[in-house]
PDB file of N, CA and C in Angstrom:
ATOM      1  N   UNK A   1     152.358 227.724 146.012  1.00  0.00           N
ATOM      2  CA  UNK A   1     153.178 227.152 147.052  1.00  0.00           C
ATOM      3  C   UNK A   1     154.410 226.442 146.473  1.00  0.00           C
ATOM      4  N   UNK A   2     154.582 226.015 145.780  1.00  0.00           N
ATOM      5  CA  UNK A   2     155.265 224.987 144.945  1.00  0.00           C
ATOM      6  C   UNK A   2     156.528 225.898 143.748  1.00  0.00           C
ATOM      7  N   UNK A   3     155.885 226.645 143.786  1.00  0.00           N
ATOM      8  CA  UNK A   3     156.909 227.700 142.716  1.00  0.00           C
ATOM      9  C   UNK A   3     157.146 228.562 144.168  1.00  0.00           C
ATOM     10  N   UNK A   4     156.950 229.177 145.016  1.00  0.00           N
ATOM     11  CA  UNK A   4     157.921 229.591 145.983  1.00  0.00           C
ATOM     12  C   UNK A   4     158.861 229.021 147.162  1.00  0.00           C
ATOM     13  N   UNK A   5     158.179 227.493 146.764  1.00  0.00           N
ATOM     14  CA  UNK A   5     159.344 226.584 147.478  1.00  0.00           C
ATOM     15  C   UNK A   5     160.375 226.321 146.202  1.00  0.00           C
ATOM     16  N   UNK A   6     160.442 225.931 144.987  1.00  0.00           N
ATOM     17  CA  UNK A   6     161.218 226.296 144.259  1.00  0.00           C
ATOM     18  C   UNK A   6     162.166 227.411 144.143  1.00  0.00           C
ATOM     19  N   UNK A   7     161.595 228.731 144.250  1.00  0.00           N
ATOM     20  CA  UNK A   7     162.020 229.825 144.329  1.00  0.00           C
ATOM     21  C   UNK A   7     163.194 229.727 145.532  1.00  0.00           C
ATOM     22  N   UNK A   8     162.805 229.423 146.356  1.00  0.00           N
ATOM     23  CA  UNK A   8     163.857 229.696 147.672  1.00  0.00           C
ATOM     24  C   UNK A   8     164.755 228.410 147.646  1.00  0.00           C
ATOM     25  N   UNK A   9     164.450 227.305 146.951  1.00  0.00           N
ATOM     26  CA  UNK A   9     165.714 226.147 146.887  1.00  0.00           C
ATOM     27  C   UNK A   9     166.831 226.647 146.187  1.00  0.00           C
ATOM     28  N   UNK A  10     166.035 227.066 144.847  1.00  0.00           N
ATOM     29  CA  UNK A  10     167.233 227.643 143.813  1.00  0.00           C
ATOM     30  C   UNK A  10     168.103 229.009 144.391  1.00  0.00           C
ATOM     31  N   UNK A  11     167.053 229.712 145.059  1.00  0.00           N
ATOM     32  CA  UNK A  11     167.902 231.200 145.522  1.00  0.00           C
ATOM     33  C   UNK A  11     169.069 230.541 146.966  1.00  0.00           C
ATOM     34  N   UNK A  12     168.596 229.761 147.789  1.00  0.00           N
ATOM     35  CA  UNK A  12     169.503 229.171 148.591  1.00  0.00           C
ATOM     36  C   UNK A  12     170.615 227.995 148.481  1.00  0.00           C
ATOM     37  N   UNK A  13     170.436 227.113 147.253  1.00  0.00           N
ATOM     38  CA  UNK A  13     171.512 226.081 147.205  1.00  0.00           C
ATOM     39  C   UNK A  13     171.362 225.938 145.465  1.00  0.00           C
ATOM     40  N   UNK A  14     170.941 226.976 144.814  1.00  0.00           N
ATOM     41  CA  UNK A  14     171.167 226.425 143.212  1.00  0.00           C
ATOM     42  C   UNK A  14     170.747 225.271 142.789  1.00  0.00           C
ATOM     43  N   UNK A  15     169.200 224.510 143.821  1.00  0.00           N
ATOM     44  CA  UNK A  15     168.667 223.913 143.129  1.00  0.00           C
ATOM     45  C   UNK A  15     169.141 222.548 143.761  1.00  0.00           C
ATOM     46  N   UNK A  16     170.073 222.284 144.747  1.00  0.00           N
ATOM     47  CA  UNK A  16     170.778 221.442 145.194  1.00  0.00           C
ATOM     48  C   UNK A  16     169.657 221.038 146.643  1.00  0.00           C
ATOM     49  N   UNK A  17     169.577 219.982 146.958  1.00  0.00           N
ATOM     50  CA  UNK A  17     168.157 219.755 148.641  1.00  0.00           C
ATOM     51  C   UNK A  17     168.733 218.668 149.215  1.00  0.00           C
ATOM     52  N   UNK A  18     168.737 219.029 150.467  1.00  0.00           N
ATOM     53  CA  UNK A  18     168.457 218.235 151.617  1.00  0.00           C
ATOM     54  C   UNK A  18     167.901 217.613 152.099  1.00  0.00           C
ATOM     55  N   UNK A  19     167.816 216.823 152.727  1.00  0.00           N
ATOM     56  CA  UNK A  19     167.040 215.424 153.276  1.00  0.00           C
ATOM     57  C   UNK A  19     165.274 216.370 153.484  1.00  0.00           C
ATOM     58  N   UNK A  20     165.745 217.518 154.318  1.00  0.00           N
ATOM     59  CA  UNK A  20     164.486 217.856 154.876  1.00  0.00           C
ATOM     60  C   UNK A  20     164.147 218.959 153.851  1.00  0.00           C
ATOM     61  N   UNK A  21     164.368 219.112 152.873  1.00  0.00           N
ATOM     62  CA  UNK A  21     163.844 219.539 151.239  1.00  0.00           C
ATOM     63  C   UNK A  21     163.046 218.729 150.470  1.00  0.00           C
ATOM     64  N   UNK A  22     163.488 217.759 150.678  1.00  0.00           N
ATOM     65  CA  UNK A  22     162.634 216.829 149.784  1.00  0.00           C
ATOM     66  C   UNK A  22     161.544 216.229 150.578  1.00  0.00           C
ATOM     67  N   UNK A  23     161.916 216.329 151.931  1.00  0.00           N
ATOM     68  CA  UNK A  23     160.164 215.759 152.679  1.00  0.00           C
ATOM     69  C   UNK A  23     159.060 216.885 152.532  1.00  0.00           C
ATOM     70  N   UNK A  24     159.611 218.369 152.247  1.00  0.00           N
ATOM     71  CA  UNK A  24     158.885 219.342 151.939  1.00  0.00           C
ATOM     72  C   UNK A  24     158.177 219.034 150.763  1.00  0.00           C
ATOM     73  N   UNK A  25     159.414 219.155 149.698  1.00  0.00           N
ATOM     74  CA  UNK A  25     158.665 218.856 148.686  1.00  0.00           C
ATOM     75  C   UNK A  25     157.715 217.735 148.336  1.00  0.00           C
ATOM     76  N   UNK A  26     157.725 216.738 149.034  1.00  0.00           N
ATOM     77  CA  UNK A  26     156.665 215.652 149.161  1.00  0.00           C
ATOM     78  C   UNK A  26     155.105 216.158 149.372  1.00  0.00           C
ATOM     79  N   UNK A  27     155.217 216.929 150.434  1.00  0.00           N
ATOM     80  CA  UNK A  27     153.855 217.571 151.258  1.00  0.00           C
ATOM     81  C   UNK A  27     153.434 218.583 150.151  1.00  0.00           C
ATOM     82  N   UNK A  28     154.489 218.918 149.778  1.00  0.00           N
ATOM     83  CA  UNK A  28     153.773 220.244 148.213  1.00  0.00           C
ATOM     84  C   UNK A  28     153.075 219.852 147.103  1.00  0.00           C
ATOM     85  N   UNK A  29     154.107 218.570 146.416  1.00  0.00           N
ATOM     86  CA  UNK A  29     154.039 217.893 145.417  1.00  0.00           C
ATOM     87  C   UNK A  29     154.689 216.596 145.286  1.00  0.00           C
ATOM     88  N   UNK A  30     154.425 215.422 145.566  1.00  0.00           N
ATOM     89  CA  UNK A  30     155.066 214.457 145.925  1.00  0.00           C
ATOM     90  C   UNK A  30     155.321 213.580 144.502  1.00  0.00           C
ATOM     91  N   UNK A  31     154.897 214.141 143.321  1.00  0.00           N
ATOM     92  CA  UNK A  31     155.319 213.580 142.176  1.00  0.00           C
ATOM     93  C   UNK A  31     156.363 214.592 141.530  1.00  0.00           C
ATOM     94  N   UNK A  32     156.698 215.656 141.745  1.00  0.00           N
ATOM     95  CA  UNK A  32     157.512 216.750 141.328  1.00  0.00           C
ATOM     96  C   UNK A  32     158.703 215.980 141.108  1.00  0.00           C
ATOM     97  N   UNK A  33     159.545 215.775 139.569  1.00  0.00           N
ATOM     98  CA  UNK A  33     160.720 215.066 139.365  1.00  0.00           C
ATOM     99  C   UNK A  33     162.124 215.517 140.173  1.00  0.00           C
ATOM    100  N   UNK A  34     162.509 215.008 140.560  1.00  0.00           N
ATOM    101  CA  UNK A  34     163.819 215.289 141.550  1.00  0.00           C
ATOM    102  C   UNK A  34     165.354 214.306 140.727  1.00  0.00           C
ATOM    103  N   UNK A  35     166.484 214.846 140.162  1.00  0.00           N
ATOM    104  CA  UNK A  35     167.509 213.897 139.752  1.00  0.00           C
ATOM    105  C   UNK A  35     168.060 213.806 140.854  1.00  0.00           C
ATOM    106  N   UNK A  36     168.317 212.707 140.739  1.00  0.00           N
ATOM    107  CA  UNK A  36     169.417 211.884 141.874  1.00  0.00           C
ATOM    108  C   UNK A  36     170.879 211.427 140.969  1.00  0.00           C
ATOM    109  N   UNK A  37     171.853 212.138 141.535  1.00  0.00           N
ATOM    110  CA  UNK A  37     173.267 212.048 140.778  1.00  0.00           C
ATOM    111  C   UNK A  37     174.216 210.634 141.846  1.00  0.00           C
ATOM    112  N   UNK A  38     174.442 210.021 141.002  1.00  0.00           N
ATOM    113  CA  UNK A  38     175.221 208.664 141.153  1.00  0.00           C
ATOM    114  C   UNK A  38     176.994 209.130 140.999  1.00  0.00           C
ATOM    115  N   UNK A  39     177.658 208.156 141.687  1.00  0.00           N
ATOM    116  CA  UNK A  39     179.185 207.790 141.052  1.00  0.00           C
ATOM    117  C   UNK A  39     178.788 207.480 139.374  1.00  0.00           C
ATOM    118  N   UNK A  40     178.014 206.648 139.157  1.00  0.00           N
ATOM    119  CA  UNK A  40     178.056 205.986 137.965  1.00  0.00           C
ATOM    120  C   UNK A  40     176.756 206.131 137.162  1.00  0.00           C
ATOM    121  N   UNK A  41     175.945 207.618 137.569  1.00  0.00           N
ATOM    122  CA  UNK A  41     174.941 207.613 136.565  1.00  0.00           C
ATOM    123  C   UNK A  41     174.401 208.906 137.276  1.00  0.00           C
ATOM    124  N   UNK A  42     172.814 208.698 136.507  1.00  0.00           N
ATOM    125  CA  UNK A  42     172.077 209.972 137.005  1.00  0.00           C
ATOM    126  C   UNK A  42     170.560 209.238 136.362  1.00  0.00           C
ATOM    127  N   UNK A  43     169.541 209.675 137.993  1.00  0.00           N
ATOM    128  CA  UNK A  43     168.476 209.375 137.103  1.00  0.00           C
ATOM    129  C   UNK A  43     167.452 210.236 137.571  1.00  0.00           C
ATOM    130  N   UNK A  44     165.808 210.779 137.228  1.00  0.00           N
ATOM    131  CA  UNK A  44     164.649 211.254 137.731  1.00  0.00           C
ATOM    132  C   UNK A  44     163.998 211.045 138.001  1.00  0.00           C
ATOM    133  N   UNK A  45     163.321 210.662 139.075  1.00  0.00           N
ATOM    134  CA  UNK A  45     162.136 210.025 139.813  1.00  0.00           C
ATOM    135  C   UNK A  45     161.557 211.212 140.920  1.00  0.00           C
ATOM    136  N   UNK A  46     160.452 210.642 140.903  1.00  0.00           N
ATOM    137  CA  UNK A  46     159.127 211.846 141.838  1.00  0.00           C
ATOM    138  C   UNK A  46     159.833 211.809 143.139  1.00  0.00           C
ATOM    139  N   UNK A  47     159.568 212.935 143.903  1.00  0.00           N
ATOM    140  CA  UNK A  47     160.031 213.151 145.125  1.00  0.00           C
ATOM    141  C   UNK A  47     159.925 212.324 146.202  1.00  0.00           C
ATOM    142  N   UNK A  48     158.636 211.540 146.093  1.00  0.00           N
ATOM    143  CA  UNK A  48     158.129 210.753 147.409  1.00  0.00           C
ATOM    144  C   UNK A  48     158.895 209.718 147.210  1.00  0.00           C
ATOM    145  N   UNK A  49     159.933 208.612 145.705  1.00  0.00           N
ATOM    146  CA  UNK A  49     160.439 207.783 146.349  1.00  0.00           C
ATOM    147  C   UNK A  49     161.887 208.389 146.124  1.00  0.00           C
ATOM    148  N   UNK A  50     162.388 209.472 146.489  1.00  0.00           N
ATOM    149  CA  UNK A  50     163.756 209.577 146.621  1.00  0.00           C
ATOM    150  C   UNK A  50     164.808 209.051 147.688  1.00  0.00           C
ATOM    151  N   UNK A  51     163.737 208.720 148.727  1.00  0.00           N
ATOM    152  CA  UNK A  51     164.321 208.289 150.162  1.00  0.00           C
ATOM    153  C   UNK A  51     164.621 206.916 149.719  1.00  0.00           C
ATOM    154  N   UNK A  52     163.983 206.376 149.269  1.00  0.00           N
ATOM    155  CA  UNK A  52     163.720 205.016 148.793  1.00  0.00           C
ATOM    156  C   UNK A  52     164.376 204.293 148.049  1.00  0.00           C
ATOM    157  N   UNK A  53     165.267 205.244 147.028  1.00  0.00           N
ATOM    158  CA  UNK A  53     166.043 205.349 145.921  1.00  0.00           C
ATOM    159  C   UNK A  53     167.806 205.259 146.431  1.00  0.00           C
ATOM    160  N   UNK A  54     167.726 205.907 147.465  1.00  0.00           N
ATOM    161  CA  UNK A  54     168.955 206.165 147.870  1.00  0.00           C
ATOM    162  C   UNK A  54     168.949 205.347 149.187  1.00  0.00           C
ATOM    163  N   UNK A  55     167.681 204.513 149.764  1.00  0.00           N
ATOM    164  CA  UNK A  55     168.076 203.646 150.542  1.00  0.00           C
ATOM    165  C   UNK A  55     168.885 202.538 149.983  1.00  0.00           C
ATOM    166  N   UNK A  56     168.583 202.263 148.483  1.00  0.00           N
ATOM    167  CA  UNK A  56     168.753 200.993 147.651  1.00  0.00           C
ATOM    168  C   UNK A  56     170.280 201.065 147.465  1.00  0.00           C
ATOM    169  N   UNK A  57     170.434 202.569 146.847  1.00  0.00           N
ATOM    170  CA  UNK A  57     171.594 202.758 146.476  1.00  0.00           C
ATOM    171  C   UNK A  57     173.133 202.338 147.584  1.00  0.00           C
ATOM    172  N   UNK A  58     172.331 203.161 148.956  1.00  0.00           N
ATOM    173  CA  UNK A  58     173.504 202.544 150.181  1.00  0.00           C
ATOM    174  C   UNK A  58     173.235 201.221 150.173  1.00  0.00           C
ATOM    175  N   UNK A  59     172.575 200.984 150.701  1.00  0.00           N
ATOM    176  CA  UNK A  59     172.438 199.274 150.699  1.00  0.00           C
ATOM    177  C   UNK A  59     172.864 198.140 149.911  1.00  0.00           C
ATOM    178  N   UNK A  60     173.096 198.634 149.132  1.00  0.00           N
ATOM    179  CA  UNK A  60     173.660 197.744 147.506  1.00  0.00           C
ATOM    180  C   UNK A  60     175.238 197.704 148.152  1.00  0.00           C
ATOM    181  N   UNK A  61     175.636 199.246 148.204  1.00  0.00           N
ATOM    182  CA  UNK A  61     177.172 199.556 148.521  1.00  0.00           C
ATOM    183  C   UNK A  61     177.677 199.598 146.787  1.00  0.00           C
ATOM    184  N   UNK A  62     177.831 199.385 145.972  1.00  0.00           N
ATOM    185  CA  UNK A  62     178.479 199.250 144.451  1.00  0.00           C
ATOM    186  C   UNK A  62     178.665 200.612 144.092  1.00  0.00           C
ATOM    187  N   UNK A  63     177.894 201.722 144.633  1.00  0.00           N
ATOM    188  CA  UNK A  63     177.542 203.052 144.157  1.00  0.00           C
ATOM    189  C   UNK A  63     177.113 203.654 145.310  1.00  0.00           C
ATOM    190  N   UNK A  64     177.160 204.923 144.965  1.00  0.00           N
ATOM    191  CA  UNK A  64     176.913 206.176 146.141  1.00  0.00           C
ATOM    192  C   UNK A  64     176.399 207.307 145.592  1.00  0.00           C
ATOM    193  N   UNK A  65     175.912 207.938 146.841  1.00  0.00           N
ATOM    194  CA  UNK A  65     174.585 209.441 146.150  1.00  0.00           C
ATOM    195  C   UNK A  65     175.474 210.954 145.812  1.00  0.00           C
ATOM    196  N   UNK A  66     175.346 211.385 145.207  1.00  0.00           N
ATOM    197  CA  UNK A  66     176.779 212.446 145.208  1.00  0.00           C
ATOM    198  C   UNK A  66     175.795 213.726 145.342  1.00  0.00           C
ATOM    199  N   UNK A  67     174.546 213.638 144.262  1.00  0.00           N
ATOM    200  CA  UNK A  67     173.529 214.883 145.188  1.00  0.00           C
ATOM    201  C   UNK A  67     172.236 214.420 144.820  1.00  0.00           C
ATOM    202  N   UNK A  68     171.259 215.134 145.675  1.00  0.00           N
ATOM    203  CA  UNK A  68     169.876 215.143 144.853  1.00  0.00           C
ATOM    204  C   UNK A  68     169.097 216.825 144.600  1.00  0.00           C
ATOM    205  N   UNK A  69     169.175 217.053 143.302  1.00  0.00           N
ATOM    206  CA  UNK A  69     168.425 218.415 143.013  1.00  0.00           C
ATOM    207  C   UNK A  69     166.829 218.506 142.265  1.00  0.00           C
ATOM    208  N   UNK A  70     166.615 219.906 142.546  1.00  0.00           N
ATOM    209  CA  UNK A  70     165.347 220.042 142.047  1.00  0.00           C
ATOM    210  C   UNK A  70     165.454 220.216 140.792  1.00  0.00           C
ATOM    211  N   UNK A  71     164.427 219.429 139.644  1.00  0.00           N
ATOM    212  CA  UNK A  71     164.035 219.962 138.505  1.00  0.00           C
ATOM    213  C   UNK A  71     163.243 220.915 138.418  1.00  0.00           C
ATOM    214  N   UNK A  72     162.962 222.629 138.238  1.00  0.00           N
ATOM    215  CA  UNK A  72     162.598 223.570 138.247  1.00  0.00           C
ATOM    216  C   UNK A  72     161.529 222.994 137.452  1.00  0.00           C
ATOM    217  N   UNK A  73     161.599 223.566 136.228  1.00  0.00           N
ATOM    218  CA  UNK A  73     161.240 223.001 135.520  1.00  0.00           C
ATOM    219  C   UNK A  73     161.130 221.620 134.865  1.00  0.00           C
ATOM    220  N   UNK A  74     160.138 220.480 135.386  1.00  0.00           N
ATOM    221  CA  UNK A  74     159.929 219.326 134.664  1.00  0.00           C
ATOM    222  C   UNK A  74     159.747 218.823 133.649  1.00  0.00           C
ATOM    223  N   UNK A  75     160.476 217.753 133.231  1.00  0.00           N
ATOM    224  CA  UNK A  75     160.367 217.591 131.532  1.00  0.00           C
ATOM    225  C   UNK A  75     159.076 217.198 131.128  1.00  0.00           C
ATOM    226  N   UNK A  76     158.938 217.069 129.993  1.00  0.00           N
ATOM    227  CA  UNK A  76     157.577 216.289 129.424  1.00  0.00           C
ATOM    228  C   UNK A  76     158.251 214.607 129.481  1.00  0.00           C
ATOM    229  N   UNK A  77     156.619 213.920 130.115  1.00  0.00           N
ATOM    230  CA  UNK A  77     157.530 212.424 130.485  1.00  0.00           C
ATOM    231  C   UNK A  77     157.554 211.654 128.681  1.00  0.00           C
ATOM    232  N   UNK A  78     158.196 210.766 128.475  1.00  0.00           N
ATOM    233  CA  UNK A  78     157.572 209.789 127.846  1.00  0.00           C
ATOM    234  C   UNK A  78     156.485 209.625 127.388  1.00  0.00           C
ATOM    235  N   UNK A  79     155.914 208.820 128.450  1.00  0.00           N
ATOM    236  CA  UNK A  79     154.649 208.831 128.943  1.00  0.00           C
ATOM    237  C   UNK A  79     153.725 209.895 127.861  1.00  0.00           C
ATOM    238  N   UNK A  80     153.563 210.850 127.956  1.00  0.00           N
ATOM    239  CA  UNK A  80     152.873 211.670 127.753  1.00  0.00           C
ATOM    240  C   UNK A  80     153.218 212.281 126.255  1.00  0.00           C
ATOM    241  N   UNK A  81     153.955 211.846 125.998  1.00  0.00           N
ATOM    242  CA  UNK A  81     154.701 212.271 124.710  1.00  0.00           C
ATOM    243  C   UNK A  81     154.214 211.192 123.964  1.00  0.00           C
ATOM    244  N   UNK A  82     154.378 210.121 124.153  1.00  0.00           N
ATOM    245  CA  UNK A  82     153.307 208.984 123.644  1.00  0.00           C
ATOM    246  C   UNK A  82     152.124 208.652 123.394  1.00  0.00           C
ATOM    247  N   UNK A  83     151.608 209.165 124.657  1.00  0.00           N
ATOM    248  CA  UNK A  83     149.946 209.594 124.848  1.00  0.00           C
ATOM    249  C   UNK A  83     149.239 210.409 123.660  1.00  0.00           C
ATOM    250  N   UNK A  84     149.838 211.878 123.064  1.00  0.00           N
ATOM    251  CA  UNK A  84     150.049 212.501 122.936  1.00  0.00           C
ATOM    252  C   UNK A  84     149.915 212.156 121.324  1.00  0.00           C
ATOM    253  N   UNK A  85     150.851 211.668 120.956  1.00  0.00           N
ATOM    254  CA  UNK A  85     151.344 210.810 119.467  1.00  0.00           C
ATOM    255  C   UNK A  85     150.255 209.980 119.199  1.00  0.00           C
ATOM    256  N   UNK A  86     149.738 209.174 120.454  1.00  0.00           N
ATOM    257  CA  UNK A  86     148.430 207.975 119.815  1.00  0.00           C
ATOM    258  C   UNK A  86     147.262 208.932 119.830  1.00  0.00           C
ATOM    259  N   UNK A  87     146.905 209.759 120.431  1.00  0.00           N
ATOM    260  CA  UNK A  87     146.031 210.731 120.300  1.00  0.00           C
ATOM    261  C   UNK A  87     145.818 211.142 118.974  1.00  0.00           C
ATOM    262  N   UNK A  88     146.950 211.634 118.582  1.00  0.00           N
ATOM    263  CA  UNK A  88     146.856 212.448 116.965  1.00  0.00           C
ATOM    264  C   UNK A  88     146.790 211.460 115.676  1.00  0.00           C
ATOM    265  N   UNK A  89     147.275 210.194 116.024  1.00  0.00           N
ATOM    266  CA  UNK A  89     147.189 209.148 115.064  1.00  0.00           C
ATOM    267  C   UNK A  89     145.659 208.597 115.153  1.00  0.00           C
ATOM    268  N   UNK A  90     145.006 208.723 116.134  1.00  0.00           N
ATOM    269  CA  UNK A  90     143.428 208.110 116.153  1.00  0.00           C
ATOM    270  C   UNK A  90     142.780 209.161 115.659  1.00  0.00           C
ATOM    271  N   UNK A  91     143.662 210.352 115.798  1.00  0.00           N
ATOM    272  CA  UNK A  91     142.467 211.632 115.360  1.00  0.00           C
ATOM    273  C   UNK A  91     142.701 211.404 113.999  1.00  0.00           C
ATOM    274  N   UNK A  92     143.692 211.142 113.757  1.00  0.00           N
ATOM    275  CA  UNK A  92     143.977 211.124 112.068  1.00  0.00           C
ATOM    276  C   UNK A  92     143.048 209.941 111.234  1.00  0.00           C
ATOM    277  N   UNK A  93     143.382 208.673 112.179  1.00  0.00           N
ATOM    278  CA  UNK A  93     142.614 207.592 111.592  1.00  0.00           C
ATOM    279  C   UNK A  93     140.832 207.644 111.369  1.00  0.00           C
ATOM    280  N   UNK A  94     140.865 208.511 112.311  1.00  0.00           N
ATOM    281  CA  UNK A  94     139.088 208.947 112.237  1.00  0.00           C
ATOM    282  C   UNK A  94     138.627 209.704 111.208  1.00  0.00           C
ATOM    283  N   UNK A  95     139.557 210.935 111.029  1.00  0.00           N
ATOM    284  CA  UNK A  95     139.302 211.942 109.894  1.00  0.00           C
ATOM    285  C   UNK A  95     139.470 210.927 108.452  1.00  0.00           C
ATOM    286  N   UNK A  96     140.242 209.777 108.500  1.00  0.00           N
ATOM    287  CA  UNK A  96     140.208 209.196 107.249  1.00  0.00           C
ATOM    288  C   UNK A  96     139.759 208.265 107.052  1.00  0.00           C
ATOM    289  N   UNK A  97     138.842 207.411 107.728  1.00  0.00           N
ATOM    290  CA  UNK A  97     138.088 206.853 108.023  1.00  0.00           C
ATOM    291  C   UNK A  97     136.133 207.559 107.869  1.00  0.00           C
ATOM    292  N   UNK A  98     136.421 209.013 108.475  1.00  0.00           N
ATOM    293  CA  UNK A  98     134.981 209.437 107.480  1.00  0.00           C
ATOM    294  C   UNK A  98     135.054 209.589 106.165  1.00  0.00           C
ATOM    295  N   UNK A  99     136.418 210.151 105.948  1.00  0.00           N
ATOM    296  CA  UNK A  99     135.983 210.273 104.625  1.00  0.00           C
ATOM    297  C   UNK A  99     136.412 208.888 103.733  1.00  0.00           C
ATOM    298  N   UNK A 100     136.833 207.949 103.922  1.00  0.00           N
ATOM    299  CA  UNK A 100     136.230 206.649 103.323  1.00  0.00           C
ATOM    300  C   UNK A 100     134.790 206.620 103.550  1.00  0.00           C
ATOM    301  N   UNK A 101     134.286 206.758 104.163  1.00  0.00           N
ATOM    302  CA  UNK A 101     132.512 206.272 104.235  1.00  0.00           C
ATOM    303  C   UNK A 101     131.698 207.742 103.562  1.00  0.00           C
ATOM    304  N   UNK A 102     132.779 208.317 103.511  1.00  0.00           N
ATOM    305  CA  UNK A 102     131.174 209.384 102.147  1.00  0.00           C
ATOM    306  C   UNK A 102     131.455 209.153 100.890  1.00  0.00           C
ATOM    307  N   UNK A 103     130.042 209.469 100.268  1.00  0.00           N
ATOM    308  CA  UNK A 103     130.007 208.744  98.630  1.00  0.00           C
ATOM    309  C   UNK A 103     129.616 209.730  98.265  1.00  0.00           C
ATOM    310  N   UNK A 104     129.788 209.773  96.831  1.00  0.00           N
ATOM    311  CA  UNK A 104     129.146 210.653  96.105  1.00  0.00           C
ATOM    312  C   UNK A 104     127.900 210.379  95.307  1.00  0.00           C
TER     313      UNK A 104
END
């Protein structure tokens, strides 16, 4: 479901969505990364608070929404890239850690 709602964003606006695109994409996948393009920046956050994001943004007034598109493909977060790194360092610390404790 989710790769043919993709499919038809990108084949119809190059990836570019509409108010009632992104409530879709909520009901599909409501963590699916979405960039939101600024006057003065650009950032990625999950679909469900994009409304939320760009309420702040009008409301502030300092800045304005210029688009919001789909990330097709989502990056690897942080998050998980970190996760990821302490994982392999405990695996490491373990493997050297048995072999401190065998004797000959």
């Amino acid at each position: 479901m989710l790769k043919a709602f993709k499919d038809r964003i990108m084949a119809r606006s190059h990836g570019f969505m509409q108010q009632d695109d992104v409530a879709e994409l909520v009901k599909i996948a409501r963590l699916h990364p979405v960039l939101i393009r600024c006057g003065c920046g650009r950032f990625t956050t999950p679909a469900q608070d994009v409304t939320h994001f760009i309420d702040i943004i009008n409301r502030d007034g300092a800045d304005y929404v210029r688009d919001v598109s789909l990330l097709y493909e989502a990056p690897e977060s942080n998050m998980a890239r970190h996760l990821a790194h302490e994982a392999a360092i405990d695996e490491e610390n373990d493997m050297s850690t048995a072999r401190d404790d065998f004797e000959f």
